[in-house]
Every structure is written in structure tokens, then in C-alpha cells.
Protein backbone atom coordinates (compact mmCIF):
# COMPACT_ATOMS: atom_id res chain seq x y z
CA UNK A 1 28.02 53.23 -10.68
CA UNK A 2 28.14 50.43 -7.79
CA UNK A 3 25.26 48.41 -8.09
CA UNK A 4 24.67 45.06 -6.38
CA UNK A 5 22.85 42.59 -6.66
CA UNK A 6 20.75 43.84 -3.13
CA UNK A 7 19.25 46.33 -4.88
CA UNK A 8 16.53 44.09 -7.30
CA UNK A 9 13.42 44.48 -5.23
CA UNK A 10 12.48 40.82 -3.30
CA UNK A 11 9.24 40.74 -4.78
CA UNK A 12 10.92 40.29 -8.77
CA UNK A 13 10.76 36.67 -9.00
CA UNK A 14 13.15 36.24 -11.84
CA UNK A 15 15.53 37.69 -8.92
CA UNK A 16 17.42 34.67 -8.27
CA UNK A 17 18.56 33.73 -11.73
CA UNK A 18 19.66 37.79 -13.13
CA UNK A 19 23.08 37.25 -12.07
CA UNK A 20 23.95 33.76 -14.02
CA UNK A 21 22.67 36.43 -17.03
CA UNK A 22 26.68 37.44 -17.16
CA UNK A 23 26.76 38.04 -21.02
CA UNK A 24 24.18 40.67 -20.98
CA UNK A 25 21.29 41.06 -18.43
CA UNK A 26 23.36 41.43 -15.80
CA UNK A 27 25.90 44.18 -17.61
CA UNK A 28 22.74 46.44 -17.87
CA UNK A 29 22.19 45.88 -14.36
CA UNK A 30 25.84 46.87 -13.66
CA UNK A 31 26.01 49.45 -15.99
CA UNK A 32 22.54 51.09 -15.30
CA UNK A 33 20.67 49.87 -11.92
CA UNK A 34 17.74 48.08 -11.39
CA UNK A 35 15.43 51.07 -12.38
CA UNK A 36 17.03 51.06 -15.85
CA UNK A 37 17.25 47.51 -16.42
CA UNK A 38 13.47 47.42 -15.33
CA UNK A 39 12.64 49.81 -18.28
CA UNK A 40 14.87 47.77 -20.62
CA UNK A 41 12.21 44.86 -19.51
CA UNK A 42 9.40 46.55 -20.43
CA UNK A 43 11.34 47.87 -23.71
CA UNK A 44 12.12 44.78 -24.54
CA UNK A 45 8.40 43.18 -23.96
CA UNK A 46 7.33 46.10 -25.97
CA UNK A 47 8.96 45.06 -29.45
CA UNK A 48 8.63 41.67 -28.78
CA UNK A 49 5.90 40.69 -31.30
CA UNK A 50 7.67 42.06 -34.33
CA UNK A 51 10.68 40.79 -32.93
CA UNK A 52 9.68 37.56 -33.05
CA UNK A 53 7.42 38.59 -36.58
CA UNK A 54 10.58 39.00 -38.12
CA UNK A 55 12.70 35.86 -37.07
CA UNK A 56 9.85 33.67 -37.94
CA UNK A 57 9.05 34.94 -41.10
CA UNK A 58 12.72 34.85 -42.03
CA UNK A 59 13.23 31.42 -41.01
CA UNK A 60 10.17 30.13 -43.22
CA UNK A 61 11.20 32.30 -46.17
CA UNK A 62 14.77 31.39 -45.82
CA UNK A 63 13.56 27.40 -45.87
CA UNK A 64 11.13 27.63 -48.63
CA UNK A 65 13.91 29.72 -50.77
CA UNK A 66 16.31 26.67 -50.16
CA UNK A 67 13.59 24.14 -51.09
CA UNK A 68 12.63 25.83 -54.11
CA UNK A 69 16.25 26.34 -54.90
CA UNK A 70 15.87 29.81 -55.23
CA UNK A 71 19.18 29.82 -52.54
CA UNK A 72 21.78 27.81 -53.97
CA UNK A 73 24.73 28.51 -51.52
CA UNK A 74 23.08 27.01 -48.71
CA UNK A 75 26.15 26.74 -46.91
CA UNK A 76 27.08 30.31 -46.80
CA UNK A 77 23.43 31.33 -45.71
CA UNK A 78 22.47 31.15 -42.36
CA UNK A 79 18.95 31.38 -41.43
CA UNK A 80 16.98 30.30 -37.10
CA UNK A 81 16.23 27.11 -36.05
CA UNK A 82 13.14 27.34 -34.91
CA UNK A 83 13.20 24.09 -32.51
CA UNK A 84 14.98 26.01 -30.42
CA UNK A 85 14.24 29.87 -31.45
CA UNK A 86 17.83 31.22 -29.80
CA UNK A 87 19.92 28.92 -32.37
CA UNK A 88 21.35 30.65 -35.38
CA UNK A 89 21.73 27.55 -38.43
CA UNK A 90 23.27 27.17 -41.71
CA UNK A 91 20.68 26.85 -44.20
CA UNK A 92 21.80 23.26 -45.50
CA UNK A 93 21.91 22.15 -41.93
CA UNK A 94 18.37 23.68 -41.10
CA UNK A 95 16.08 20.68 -42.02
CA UNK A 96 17.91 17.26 -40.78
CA UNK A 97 18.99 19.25 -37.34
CA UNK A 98 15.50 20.25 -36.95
CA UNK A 99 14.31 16.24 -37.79
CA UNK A 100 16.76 15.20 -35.93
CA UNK A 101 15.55 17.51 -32.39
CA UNK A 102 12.22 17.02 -33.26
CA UNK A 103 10.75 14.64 -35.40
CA UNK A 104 8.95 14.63 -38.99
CA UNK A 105 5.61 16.90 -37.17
CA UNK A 106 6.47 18.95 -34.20
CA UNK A 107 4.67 21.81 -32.57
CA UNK A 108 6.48 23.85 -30.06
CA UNK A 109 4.85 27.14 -27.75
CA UNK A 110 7.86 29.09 -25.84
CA UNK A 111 5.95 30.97 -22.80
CA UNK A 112 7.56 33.85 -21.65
CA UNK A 113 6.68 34.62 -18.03
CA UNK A 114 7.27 38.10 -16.63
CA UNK A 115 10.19 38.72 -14.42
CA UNK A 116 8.10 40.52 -12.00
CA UNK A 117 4.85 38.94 -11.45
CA UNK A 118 5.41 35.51 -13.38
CA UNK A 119 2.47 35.82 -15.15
CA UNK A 120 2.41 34.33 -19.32
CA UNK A 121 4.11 37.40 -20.90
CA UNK A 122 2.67 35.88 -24.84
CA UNK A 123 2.73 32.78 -26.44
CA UNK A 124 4.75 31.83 -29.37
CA UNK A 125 4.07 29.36 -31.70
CA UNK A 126 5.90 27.48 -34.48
CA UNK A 127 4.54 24.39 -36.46
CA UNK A 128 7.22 22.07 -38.28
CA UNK A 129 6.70 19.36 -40.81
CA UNK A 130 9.71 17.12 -41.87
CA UNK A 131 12.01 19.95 -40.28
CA UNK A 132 10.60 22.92 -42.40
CA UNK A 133 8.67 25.46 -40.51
CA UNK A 134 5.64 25.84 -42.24
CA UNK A 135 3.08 27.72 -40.14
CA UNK A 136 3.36 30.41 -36.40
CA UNK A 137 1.34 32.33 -34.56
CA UNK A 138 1.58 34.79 -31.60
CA UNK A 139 -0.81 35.39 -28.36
CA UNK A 140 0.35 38.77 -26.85
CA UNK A 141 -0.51 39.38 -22.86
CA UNK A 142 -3.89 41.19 -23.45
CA UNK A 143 -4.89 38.49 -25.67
CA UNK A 144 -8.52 36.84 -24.59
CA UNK A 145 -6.68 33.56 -25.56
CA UNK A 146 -4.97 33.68 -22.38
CA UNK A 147 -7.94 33.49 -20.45
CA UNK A 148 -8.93 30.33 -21.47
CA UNK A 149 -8.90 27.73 -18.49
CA UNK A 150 -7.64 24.66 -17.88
CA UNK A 151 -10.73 21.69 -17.73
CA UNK A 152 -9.38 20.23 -14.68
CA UNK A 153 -8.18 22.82 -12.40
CA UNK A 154 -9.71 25.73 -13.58
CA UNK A 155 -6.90 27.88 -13.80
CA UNK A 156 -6.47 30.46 -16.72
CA UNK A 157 -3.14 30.00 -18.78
CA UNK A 158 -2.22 33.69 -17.51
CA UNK A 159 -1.99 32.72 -13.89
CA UNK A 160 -1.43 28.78 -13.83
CA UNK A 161 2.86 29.75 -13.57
CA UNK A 162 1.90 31.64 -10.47
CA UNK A 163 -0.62 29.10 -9.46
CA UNK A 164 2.24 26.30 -9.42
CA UNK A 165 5.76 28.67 -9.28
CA UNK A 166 7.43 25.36 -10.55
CA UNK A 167 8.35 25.60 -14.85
CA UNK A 168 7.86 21.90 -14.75
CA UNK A 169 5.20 21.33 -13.26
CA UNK A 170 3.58 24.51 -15.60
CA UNK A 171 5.22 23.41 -18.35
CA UNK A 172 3.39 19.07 -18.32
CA UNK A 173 -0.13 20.96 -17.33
CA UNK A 174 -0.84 23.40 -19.74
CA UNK A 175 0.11 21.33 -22.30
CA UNK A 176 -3.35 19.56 -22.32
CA UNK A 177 -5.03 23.40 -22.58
CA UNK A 178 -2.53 24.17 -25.82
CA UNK A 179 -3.25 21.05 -27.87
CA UNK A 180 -6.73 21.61 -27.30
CA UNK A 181 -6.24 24.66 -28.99
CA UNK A 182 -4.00 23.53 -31.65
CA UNK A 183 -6.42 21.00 -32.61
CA UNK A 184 -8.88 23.36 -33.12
CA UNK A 185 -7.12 25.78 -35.19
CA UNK A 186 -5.08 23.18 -37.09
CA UNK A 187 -7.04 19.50 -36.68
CA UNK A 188 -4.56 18.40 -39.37
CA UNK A 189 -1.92 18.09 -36.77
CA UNK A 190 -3.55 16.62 -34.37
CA UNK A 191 -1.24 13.89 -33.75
CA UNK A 192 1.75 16.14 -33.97
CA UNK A 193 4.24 15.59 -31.59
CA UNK A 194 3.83 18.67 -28.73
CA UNK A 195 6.85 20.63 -26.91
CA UNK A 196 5.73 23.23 -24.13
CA UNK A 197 8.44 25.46 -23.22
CA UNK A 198 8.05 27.97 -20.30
CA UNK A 199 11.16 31.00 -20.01
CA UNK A 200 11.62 33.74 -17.89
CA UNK A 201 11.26 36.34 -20.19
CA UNK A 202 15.06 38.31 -19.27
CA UNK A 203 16.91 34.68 -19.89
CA UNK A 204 14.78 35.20 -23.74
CA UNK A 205 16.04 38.59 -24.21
CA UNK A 206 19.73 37.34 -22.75
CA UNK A 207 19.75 34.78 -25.59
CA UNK A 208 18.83 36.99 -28.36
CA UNK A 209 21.22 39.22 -27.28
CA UNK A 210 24.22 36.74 -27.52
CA UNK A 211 26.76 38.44 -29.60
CA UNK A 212 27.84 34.77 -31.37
CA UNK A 213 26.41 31.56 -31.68
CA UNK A 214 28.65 30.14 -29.48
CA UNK A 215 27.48 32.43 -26.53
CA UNK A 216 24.20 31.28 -27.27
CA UNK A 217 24.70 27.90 -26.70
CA UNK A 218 26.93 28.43 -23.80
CA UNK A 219 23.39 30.72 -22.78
CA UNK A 220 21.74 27.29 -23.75
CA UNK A 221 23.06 25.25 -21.18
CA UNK A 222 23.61 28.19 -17.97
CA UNK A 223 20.33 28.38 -18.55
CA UNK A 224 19.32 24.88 -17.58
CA UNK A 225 21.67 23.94 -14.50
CA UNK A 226 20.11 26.88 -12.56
CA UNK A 227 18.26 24.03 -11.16
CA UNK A 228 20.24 20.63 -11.46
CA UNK A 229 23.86 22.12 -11.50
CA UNK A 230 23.83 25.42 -9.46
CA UNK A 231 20.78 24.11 -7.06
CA UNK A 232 18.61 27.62 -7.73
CA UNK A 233 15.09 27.53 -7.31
CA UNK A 234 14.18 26.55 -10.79
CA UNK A 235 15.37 26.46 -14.50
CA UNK A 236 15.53 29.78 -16.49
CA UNK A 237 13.48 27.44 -18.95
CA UNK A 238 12.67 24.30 -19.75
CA UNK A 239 11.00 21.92 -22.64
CA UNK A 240 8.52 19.42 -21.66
CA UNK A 241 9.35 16.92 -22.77
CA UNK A 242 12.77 17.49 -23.09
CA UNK A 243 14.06 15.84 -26.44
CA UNK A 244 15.88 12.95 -25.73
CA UNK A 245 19.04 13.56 -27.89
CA UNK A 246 19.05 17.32 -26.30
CA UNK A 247 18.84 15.86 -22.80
CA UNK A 248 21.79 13.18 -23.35
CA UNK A 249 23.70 16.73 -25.16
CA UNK A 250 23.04 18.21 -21.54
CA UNK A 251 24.41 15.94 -19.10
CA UNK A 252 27.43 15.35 -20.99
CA UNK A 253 28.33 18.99 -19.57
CA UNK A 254 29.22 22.17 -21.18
CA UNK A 255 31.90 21.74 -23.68
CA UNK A 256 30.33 18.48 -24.98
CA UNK A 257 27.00 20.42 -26.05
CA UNK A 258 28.43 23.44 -27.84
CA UNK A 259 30.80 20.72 -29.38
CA UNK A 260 27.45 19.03 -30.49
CA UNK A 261 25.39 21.90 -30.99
CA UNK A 262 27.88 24.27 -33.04
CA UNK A 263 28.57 21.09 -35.08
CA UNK A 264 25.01 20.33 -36.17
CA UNK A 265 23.97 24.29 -36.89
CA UNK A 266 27.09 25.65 -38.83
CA UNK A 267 29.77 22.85 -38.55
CA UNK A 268 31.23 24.73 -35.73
CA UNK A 269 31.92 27.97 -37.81
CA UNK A 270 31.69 30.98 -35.77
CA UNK A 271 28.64 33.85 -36.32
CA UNK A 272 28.41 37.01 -34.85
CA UNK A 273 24.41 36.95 -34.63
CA UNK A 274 22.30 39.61 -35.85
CA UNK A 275 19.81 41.43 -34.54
CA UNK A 276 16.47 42.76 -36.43
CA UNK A 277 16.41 46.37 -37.58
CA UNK A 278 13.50 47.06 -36.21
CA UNK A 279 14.34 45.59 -32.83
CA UNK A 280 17.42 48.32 -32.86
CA UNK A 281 15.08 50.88 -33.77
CA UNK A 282 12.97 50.37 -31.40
CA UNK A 283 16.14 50.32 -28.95
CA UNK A 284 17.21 53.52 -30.86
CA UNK A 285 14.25 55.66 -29.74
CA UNK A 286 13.27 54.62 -26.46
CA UNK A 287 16.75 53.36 -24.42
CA UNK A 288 19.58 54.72 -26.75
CA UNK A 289 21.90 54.07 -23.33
CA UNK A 290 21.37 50.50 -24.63
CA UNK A 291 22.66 50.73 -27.58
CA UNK A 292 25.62 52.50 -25.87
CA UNK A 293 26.27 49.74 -23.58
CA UNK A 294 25.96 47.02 -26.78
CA UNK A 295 28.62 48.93 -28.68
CA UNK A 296 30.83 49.43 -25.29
CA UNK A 297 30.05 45.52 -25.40
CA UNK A 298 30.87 44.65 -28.96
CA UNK A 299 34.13 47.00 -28.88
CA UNK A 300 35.57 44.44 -26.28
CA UNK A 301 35.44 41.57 -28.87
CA UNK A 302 33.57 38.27 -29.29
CA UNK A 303 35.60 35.15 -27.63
CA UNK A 304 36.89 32.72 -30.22
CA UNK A 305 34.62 29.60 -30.31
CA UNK A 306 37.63 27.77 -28.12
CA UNK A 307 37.42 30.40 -25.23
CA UNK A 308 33.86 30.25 -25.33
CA UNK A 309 33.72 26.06 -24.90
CA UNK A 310 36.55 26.49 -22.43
CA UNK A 311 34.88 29.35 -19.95
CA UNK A 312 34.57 28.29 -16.19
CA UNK A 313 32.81 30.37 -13.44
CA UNK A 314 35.73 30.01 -10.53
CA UNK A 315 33.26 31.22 -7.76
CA UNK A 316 30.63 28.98 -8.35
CA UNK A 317 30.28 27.67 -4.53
CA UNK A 318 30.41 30.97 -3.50
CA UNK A 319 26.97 32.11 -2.15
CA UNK A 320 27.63 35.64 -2.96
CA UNK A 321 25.30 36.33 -6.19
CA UNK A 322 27.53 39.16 -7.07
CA UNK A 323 31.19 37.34 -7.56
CA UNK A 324 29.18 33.26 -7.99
CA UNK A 325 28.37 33.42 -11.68
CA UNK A 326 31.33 35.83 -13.04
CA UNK A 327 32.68 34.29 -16.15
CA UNK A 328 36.29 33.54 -16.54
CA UNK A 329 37.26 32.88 -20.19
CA UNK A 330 40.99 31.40 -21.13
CA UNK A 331 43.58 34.16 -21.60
CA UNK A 332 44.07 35.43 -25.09
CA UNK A 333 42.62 37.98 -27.17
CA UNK A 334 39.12 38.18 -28.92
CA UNK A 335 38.00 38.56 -32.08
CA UNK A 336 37.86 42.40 -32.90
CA UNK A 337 35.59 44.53 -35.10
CA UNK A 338 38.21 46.06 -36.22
CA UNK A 339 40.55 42.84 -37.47
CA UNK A 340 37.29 41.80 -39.02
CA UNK A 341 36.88 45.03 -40.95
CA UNK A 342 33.73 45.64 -39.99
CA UNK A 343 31.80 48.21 -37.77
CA UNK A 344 28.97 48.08 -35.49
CA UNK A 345 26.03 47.86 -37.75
CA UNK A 346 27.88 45.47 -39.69
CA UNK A 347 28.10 43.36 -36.97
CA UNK A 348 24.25 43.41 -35.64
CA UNK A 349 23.71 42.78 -39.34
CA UNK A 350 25.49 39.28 -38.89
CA UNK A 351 29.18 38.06 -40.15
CA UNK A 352 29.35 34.71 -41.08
CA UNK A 353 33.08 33.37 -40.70
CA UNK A 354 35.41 30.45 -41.21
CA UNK A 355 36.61 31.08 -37.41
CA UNK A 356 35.94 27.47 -36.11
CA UNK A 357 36.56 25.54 -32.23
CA UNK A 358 39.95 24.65 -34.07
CA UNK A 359 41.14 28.45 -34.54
CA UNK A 360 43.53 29.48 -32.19
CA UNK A 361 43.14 33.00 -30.43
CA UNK A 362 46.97 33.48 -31.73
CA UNK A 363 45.80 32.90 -35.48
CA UNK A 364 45.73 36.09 -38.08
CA UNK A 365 41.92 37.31 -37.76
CA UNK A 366 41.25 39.56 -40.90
CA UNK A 367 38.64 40.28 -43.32
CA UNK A 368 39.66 36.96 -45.61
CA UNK A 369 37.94 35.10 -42.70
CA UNK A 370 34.54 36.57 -43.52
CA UNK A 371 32.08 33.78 -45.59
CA UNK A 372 29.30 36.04 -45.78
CA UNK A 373 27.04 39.16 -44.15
CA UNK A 374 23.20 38.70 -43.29
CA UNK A 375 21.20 36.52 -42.82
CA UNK A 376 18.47 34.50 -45.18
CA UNK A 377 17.17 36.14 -47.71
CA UNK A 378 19.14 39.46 -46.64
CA UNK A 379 22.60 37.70 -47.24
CA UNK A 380 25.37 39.03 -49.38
CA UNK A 381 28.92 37.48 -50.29
């Protein structure tokens, strides 16, 4: 089917930024059309609560299990980091990169905004004290909470992103309207440090979707030189205020900050990240041609942590949005299902490997390479 990129109404405002979604977002487009990838949207907005119930509620059973020492193989388990919710992490890693992003008290709120109408999508939550997350919560979009306005210029949090159309300038000013009502639900972190984070909700779903945790970081940093690097309108997200070690990880380019970032979540070993059962049911029963296009997707392989680092986009001047952001990874083969041993639902399950930036795409891939399937508490060996 020949779709282009002319065919997304004008009136989506996530428009712009769909195509520098290569990994994912933009294959349904491809694949499907823009009627299809607008039901995969709502699909996806649809499970989001319990998609998000389920990584959170890993991620704080998964750190009070190592705590308590009820896991003792720490680094073999791999559990979210939920200072930056796309991030997959080694469970002995979890706590001093999490102190280390954000402090000994840190609240951060992602805001999804809707691709179509930039509205707040939900509001999700996390609490973290001495890099354990210890407490969430979650505002869908029909939530009262959402009305609440902000005591200078009277805008609801709903509307204020179409109020300003500017993440940073959304992202500094409703800050003032979320402490207010952290302090109120939780005075006893009143002084915690505070991290707003607005995303277009189809860059969220593009980095949950990243097949390894190298993609995701590559995701990571696409995702904020819409604006700075490749001079689009705005950022696909942003954090305000940005951590200063993540911003000095940032302008050091690319390759320097999955160097960095792989490092400090699994010591640069390679994951192929899962994805929640009931997200894939959900998937299952109302877009199977999904699920179709994520096997088609997985049968291709997963680059090897060195192609991913080493990926360039050879049109970027181009001012064609259909040819600017293709992806051009370094020849060589990927890592395959099949010299992994595994199928599909293995894979979406998450495999754990000792593939690091130092494997060469000419090295032996087999099943001896596998450290461990799952993820927190749902890990075997």
C-alpha cells in the first residue's frame, strides 16, 4: 500500500514529528494508512491505564523484592526505571541510576497530550525516595482532576498545552498547579524535588514499543532534537527541568548517550524489552493487524547494540518528510529469533542477554547468550 506522509490530515498536530517515529509509528503508517494508525491511537489510549498499572506496580515490587532480599540475582533481573518510564534497568543498577538522575526525593508527572487535539491525554505519576519508587498514581482524560485551573492564568490543566502549543513553556507552568496538588495529597513531600514532563502521546507508545533497550534510548534522544537538532516545531517531549547530568548526556550526541545510558541500566548488555500481557491482549482483540505487523517486525531481527549506537539518518537535510528521517543502520546482520532460540511470545516476554556494544554482528549468536527471560518478579533462568 503507498502511503505518504500527505495523507495525515493538517489539523493532527503531532503531524510534524510521525515520521522521525521510524522504529514503529511510522511502519503502521506505512503498513496500514492514516485511518488505521488513527485507530491504533485510540487503541493504544484505550489500554493505557493498565498499561502503565502494570509497569509501575512491577517496578515497585521488583525494588522492594531486591531490598528485602527476597531477589538475590539482582544482576540477572531486570525490572523499569521509573525516572524515565521508557528505560528497561538491571535490578542492582535500579537505585544509584535512579539517585544519580534524580536525587534522594523526586516526583515526576509524564503528560501525554493527544496527537490530534493536544489536549492532556492522563497524568502519570511516580514518587521516589533514595531511588526506590515507593508510591504512583494515574489521572485518566475524564478525570475532574484535570479541570482544576491554574491560579494565575486561569487555564484548566486539560487545555493549558493548547493554550500555549509550546512543551516548554507547558511544561515550567503547570508545574506550580501539580505541586499544589502533590502537597495536598502527600504534604510529606513537600519539598521533593519536582520534574514535569509533557509527550506527545504516539512518541510514548513509539518508546514502549522499542523492540531493545538500545532502540529505546536511541528513541530517547530522536525524540529530543526534533527541536534543537532537526529544527521541528517542538520536542516530542521534554522534562522541566531537565536533569543536569541527562542534559550534559544529550549534547554530547547520540552515540555518547546510549554509551552512557546502556552503561548505567544493564552495563551495556542487550534486552529485547517486553511488553505486558495484557497490553497484547488488548492488541489481540481489537487490532490483531498489529500484532501482525510486530511479528513481520520482530522476524527482521533486533540490531546488535553496535548498529544501533552507529545508525545515521543520510537524508536528514532533505525537506521531504517521507525519505528525511529513514534510518540507515551499519551493514551486517541482526540478531534473529531464531539464533536466539526463541519465538515471538518469548520475545515480548523479554530475553535478557550477554550481547553487549562490544559484540560484533559477525560473532556466533545462540541460545548460550541468553542470561535470563522476564522481567521482575516474572523472571526465570
Amino acid at each position: 500500500m503507498n502511503n505518504n506522509y500527505g495523507d495525515i490530515p493538517e489539523d493532527v498536530r503531532a503531524k510534524p514529528f510521525l515520521p522521525t517515529m521510524q522504529n514503529w509509528m511510522w511502519k503502521i503508517f506505512k503498513a496500514l494508512g492514516w485511518e488505521q494508525m488513527e485507530k491504533y491511537i485510540h487503541v493504544a489510549e484505550d489500554c493505557a491505564y493498565y498499561f502503565f498499572e502494570d509497569r509501575l506496580n512491577e517496578s515497585i515490587s521488583t525494588a522492594q523484592a531486591v531490598y528485602n532480599g527476597k531477589i538475590t540475582e539482582h544482576e540477572k533481573v531486570l525490572s523499569y526505571i521509573t525516572a524515565i518510564p521508557p528505560l528497561t534497568i538491571r535490578s542492582d543498577l535500579c537505585q544509584g541510576t535512579t539517585k544519580l538522575i534524580g536525587g534522594e526525593s523526586l516526583d515526576v508527572t509524564w503528560i501525554p497530550l493527544s496527537d490530534f487535539n493536544q489536549e492532556v491525554f492522563m497524568l502519570l505519576n511516580t514518587h521516589l525516595e533514595d531511588g526506590i519508587p515507593v508510591d504512583w498514581w494515574i489521572v485518566n482524560r475524564d478525570d475532574e482532576l484535570l479541570d482544576r485551573r491554574h491560579m494565575k492564568l486561569g487555564y484548566k490543566i486539560r487545555d493549558m498545552p493548547t493554550r500555549m502549543r509550546d512543551f516548554t513553556k507547558f511544561g515550567n507552568k503547570v508545574k506550580s498547579v501539580l505541586m499544589d496538588i502533590r502537597n495536598e495529597r502527600t504534604p510529606q513531600w513537600n519539598s521533593s524535588h519536582y520534574i514535569t514532563a509533557p509527550v506527545w502521546t504516539s512518541y510514548a507508545v513509539e518508546e514502549f514499543m522499542a523492540s531493545s533497550n538500545f532502540e529505546s534510548i536511541a528513541g530517547m534522544y530522536f525524540g529530543w532534537a526534533t527541536k534543537d537538532k532537526y529544527k521541528l516545531p517542538d520536542y516530542c517531549y521534554t522534562l522541566h527541568p531537565w536533569p543536569s547530568i541527562l542534559n550534559m548526556m544529550y549534547m554530547g550526541g547520540m552515540e555518547a548517550l546510549i554509551y552512557k545510558l546502556s552503561g548505567l541500566t544493564t552495563r551495556s548488555q542487550f534486552y529485547i524489552q517486553p511488553i505486558e500481557k495484557r497490553t497484547m491482549q488488548h492488541f489481540h482483540d481489537n487490532m490483531p493487524s498489529a500484532i501482525d505487523l510486530m511479528k513481520e517486525s520482530y522476524a527482521e531481527g533486533f540490531p546488535f547494540p553496535i548498529q544501533t549506537i552507529k545508525l545515521t539518518m543520510p537524508n536528514i537535510k532533505s525537506k521531504n518528510a517521507e525519505i528525511r528521517f529513514q534510518k540507515q543502520y551499519p551493514k551486517g546482520k541482526f540478531i534473529k529469533m531464531e539464533d536466539l532460540n526463541i519465538t515471538f511470545e518469548d520475545a515480548v516476554n523479554g530475553i535478557f542477554t550477554n550481547i553487549t556494544h562490544e559484540t560484533d554482528p559477525s560473532e556466533k549468536i545462540d541460545e548460550s547468550r541468553i542470561i535470563s527471560r522476564g522481567i521482575g518478579s516474572k523472571t526465570s533462568f
